[in-house]
Protein backbone atom coordinates (compact mmCIF):
# COMPACT_ATOMS: atom_id res chain seq x y z
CA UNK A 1 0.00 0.00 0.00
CA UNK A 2 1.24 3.31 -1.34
CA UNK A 3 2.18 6.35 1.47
CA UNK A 4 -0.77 8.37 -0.16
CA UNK A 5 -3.18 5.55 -0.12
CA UNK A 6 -2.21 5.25 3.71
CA UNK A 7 -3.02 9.02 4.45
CA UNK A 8 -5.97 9.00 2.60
CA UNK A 9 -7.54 5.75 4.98
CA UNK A 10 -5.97 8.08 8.34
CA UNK A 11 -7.99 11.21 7.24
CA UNK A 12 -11.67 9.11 6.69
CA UNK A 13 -11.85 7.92 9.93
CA UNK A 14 -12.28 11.17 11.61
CA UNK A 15 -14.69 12.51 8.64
CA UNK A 16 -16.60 9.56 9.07
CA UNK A 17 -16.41 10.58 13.30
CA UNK A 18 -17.27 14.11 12.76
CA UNK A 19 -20.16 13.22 9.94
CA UNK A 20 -21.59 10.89 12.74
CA UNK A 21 -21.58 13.92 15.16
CA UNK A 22 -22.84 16.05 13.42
CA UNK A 23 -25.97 14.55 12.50
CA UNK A 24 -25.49 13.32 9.00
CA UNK A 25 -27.33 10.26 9.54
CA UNK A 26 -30.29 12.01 11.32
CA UNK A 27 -33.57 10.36 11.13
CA UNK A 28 -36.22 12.22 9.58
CA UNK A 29 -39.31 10.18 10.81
CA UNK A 30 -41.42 12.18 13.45
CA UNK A 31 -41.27 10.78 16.85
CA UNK A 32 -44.02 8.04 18.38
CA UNK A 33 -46.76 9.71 20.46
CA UNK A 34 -47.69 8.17 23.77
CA UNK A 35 -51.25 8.44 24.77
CA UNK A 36 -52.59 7.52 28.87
CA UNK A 37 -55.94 7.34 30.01
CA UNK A 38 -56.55 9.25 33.36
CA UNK A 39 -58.31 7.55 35.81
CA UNK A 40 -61.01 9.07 38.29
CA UNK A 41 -60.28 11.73 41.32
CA UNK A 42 -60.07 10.44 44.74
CA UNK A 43 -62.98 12.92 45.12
CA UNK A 44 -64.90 10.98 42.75
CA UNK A 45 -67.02 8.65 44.70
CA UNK A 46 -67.82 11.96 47.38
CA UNK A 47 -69.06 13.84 44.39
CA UNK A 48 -71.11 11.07 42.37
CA UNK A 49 -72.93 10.30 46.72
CA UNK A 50 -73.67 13.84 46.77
CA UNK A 51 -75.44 13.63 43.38
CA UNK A 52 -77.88 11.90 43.86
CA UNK A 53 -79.80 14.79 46.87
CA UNK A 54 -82.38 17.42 45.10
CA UNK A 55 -80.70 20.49 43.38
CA UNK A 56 -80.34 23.08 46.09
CA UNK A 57 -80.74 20.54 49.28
CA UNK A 58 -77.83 19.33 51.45
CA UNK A 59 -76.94 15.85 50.77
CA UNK A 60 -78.47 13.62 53.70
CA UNK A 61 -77.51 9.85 53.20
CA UNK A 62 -74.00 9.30 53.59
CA UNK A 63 -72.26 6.88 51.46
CA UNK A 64 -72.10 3.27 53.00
CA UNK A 65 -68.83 2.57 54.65
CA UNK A 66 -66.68 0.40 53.16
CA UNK A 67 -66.26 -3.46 53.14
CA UNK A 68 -63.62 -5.31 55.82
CA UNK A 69 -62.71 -7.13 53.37
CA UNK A 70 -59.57 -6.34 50.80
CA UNK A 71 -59.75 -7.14 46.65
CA UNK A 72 -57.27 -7.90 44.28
CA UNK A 73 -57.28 -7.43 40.60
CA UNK A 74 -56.01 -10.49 38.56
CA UNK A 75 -53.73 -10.24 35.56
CA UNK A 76 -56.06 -8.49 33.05
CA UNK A 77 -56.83 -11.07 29.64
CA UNK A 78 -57.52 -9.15 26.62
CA UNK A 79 -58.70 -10.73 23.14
CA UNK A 80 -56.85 -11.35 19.57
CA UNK A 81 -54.77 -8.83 18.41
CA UNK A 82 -55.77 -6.65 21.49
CA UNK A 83 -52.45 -7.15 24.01
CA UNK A 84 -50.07 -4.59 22.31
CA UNK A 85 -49.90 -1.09 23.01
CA UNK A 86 -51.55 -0.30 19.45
CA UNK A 87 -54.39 1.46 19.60
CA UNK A 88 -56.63 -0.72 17.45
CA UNK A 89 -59.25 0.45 14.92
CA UNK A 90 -61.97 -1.51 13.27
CA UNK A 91 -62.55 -0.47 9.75
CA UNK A 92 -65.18 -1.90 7.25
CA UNK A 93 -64.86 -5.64 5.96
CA UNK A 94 -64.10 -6.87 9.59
CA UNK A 95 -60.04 -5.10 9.25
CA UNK A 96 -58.45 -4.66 12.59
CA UNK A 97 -55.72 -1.74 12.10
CA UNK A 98 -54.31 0.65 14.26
CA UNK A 99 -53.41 4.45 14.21
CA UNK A 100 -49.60 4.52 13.09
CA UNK A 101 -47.00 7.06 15.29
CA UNK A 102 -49.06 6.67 18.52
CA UNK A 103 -49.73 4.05 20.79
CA UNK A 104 -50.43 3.31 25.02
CA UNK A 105 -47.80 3.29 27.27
CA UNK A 106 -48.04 -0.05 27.51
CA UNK A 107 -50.31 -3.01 25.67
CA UNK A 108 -53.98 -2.83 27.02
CA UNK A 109 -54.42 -5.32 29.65
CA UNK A 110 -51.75 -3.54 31.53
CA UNK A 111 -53.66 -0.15 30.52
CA UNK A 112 -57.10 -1.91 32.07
CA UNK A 113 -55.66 -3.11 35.29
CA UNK A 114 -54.28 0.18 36.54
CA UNK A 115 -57.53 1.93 35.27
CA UNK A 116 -59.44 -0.76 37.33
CA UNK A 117 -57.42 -0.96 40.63
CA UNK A 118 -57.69 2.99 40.33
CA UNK A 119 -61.42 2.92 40.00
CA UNK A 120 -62.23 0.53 42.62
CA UNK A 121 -60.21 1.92 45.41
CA UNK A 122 -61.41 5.42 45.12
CA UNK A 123 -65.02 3.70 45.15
CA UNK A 124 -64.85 3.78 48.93
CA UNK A 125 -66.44 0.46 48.56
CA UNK A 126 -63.48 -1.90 49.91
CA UNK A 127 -60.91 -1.67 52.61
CA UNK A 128 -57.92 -2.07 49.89
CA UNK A 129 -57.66 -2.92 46.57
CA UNK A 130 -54.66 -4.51 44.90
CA UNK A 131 -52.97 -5.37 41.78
CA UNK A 132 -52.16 -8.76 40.44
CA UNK A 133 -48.05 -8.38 41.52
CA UNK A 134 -49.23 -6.82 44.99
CA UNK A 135 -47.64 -9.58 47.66
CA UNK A 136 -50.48 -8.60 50.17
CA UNK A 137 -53.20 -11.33 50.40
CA UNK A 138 -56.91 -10.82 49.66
CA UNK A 139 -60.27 -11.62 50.01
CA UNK A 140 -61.96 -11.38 47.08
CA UNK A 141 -60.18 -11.74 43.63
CA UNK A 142 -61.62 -10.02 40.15
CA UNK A 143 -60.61 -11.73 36.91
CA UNK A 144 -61.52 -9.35 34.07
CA UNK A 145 -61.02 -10.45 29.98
CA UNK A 146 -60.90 -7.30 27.53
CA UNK A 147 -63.13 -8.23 24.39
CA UNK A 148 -63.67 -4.83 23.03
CA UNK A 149 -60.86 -2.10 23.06
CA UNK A 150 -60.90 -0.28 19.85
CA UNK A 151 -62.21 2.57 17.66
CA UNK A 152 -65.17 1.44 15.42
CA UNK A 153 -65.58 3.19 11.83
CA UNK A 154 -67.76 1.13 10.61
CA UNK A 155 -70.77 2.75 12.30
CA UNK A 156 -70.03 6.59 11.02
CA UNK A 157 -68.17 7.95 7.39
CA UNK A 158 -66.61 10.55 9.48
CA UNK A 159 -65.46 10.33 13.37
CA UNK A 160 -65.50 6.72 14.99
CA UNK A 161 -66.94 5.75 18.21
CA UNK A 162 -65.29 3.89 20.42
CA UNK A 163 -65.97 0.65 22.25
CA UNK A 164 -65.11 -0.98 25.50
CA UNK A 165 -66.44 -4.61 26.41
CA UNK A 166 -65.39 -6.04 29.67
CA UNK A 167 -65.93 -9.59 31.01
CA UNK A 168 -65.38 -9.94 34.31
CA UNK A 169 -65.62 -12.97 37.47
CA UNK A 170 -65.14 -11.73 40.87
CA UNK A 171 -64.92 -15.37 43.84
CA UNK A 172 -63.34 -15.73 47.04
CA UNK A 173 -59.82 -15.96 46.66
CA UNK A 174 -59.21 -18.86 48.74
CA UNK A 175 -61.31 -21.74 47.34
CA UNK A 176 -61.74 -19.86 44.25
CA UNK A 177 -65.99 -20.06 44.53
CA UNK A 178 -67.34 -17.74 41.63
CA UNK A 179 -69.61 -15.03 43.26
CA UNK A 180 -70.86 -13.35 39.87
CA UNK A 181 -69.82 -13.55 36.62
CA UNK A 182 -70.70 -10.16 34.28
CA UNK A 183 -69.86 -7.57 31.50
CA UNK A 184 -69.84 -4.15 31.17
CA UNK A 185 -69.36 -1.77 28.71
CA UNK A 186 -68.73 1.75 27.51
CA UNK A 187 -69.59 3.75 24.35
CA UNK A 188 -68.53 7.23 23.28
CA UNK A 189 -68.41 8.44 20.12
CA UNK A 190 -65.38 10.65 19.03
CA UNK A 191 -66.15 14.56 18.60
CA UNK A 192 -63.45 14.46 15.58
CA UNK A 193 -61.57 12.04 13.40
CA UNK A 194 -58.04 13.39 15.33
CA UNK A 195 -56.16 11.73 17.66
CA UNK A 196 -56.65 14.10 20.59
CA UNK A 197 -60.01 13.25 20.36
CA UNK A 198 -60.32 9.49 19.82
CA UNK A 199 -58.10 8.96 22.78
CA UNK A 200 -60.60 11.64 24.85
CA UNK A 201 -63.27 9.43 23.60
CA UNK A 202 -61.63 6.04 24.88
CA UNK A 203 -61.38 8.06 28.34
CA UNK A 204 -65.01 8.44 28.89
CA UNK A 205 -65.68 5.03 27.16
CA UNK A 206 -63.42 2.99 29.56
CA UNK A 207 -64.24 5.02 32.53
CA UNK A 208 -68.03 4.42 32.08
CA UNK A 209 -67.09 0.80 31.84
CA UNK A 210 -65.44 0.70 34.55
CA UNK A 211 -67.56 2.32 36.84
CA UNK A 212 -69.99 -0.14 35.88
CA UNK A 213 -67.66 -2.80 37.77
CA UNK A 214 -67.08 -1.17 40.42
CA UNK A 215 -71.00 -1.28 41.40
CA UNK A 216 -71.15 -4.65 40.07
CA UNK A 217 -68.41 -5.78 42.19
CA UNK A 218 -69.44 -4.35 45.63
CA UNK A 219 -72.68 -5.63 45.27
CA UNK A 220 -71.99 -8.94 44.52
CA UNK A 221 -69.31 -9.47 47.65
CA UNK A 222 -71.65 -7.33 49.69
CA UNK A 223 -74.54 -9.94 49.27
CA UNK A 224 -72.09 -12.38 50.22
CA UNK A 225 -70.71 -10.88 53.29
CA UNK A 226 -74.68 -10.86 54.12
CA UNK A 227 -75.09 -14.55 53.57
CA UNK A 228 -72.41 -15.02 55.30
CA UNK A 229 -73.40 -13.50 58.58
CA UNK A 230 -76.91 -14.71 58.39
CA UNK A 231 -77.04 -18.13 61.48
CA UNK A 232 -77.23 -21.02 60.12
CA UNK A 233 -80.72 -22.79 60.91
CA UNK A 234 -80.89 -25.51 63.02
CA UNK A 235 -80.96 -29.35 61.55
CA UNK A 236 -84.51 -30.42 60.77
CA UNK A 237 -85.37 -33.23 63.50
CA UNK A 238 -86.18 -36.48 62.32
CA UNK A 239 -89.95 -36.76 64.02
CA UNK A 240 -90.56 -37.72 67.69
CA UNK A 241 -90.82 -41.04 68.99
């Protein structure tokens, strides 16, 4: 190898260096948007109590206290091509797609727990609430299976509406006995075909859902706290002699 040939090699390893450093390779492709659902206030079950009293009169029946008994939220199941952090569309034909350059924070079962544990302990209704990796023990355990968790043009030309379907199986956590098995849902229909808006409309369409458990729930282990305490009757005698 010639002298110049040898100088030529030395003096393209720092071009190369400084084209690297100075952004010659830059990617032009606009950063991924990350969208998060908010879940309710803590002084969301106070306000929705006080609702329900006669515009103008001072609320009078207090909420009912909550149950001695603690709940934990199972790993949350969602269905096909719904556990990614996509956020899925349904377009015409039966497609499944999903908006490109956004997407959760993380895929949607993981979304749908926090949202739930959230909900349910600012319900008032239980003494704790936990998630599926808490190490505490509990009570009561709620399994809940995403079927719905998308945007829906198919029902509109312009903005879509959005759809949440939850399945959901609350039992004793030890034994595992089923209490109640149910679904709830949550519609809302997008005020625009933009991405602010969609994800605004799978806020209100999840926390409607949602809230729906939370009722669902408490009732169900509050009937069986009831049966529970109720005596036993005695055994049925067999005749007299």
């Amino acid at each position: 190898m010639s002298r110049a040939t040898l100088t030529a090699a030395a003096l393209l390893v720092p071009c190369l260096t400084l084209a690297a450093c100075s952004g010659l390779f830059r990617s032009n492709a606009k950063p991924e948007q990350i969208y998060y659902l908010r879940g309710p206030s803590a002084g969301a079950a106070t306000a929705s109590a006080g609702s329900d009293s006669t515009a103008g009169a001072p609320a009078t029946a207090s909420p009912a206290p909550a149950m001695p008994v603690s709940l934990r939220v199972g790993r949350v199941e969602a269905g096909p091509g719904l556990d990614s952090p996509h956020i899925m569309l349904l377009q015409a034909d039966h497609r499944m797609n999903f908006y490109s350059g956004s997407r959760w924070p993380a895929p949607v079962p993981f979304v749908v727990e926090a949202l739930a544990v959230r909900t349910l302990r600012v319900s008032g209704e239980w003494a704790s609430v936990e998630e599926a990796g808490s190490p505490f023990p509990s009570d009561y355990l709620l399994q809940l299976h995403v079927r719905r968790f998308e945007a829906d043009y198919t029902e509109s030309a312009g903005a879509p509406v959005v759809h949440v379907d939850i399945d959901c199986t609350l039992g004793r956590h030890q034994g595992r006995e089923v209490l109640a098995t149910f679904s709830v849902s949550g519609t809302a229909a997008a005020t625009a075909n933009r991405q602010g808006e969609v994800v605004a409309a799978f806020e209100q369409a999840t926390g409607t859902a949602l809230n729906a458990l939370a009722q669902r729930a408490a009732q169900a282990a509050r009937l069986d706290l009831q049966h529970a305490a109720q005596p036993e009757p005695p055994p049925a005698h067999a005749g007299t002699p």
